[in-house]
Protein backbone atom coordinates (compact mmCIF):
# COMPACT_ATOMS: atom_id res chain seq x y z
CA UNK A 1 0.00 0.00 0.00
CA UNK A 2 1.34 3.23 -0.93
CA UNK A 3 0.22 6.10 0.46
CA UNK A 4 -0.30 9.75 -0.74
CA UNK A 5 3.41 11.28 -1.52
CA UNK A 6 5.41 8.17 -1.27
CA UNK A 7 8.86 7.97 -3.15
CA UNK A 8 10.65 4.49 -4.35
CA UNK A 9 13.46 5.02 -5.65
CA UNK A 10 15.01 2.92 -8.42
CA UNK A 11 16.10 -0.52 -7.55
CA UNK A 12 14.26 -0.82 -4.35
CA UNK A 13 12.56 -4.00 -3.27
CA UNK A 14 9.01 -3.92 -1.74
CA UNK A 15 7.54 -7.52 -0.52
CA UNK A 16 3.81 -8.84 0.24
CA UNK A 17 4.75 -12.37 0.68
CA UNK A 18 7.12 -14.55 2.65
CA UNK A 19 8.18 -18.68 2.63
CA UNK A 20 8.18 -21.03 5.38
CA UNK A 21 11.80 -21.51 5.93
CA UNK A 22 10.78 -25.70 5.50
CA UNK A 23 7.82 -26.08 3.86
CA UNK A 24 8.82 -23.35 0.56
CA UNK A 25 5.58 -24.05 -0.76
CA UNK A 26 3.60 -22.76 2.37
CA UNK A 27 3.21 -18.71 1.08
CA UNK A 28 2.22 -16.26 4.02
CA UNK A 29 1.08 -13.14 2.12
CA UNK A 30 1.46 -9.97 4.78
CA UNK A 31 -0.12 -6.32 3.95
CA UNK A 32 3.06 -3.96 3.78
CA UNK A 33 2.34 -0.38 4.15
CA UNK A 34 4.97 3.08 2.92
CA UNK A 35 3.45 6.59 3.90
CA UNK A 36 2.25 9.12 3.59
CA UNK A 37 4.98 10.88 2.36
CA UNK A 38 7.50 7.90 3.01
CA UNK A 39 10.82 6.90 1.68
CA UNK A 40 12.18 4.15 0.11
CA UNK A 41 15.79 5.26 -1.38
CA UNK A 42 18.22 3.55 -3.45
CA UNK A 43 18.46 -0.55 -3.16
CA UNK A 44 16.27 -0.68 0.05
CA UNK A 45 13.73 -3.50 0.98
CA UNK A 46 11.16 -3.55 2.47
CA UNK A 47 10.30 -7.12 3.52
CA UNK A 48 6.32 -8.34 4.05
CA UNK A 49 4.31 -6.89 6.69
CA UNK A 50 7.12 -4.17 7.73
CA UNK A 51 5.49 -0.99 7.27
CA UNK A 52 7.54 2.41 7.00
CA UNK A 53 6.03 4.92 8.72
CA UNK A 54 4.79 8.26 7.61
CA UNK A 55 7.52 10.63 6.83
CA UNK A 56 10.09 8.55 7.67
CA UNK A 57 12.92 7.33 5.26
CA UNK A 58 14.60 4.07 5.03
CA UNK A 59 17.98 4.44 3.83
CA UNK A 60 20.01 3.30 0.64
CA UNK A 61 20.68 -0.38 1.06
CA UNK A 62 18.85 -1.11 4.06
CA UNK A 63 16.64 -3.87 5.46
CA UNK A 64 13.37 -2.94 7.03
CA UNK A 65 12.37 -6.59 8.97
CA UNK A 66 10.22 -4.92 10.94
CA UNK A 67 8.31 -1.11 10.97
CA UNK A 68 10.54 1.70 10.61
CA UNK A 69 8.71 4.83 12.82
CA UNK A 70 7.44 7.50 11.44
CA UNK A 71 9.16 11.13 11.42
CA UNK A 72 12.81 8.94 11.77
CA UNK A 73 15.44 7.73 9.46
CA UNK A 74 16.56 4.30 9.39
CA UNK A 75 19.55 2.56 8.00
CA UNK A 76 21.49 -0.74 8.10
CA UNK A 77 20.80 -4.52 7.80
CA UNK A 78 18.74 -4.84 9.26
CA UNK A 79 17.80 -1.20 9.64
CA UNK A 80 17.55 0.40 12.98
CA UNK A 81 16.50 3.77 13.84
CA UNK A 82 20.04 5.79 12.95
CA UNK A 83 17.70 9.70 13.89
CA UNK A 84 14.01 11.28 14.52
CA UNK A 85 13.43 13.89 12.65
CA UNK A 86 12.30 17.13 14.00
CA UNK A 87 9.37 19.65 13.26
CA UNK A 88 9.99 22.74 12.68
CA UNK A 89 8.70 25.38 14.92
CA UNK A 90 5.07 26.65 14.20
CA UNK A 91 5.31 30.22 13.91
């Protein structure tokens, strides 16, 4: 699912599905959700049911094997939160 404003960026890997480790034939198909405004940048993945929050980025290479927060930036295999993001002031 992506959601309004959502960038993937070339060569990135998005999954909906995953194998039992011993029975390949058993398929577990998992709803995986970028957004709004989310990022997906250069090789990352995104495996089945991990969702990326909204505004957050997952960064160039990374695995997300589980939900990356919103507002933060994660990187890494797998990825882990590497910063939050702030607002800006309102003024």
């Amino acid at each position: 699912i992506l959601r309004e404003g959502t960038s993937v960026s070339d060569y990135a890997n998005l999954y909906s599905h995953t194998h039992d480790i011993n029975k390949q034939a058993d398929i577990t198909n998992k709803p995986t959700e970028l957004g709004p405004r989310a990022r997906v940048t250069y090789h990352g993945t995104v495996l089945a049911g991990a969702n990326v929050g909204e505004n957050a980025m997952l960064g160039a290479m990374a695995v997300a094997t589980r939900d990356v927060p919103a507002e933060s930036v994660s990187v890494g295999i797998p990825a882990r939160v590497k910063r939050e993001k702030t607002k800006p002031p309102i003024s």
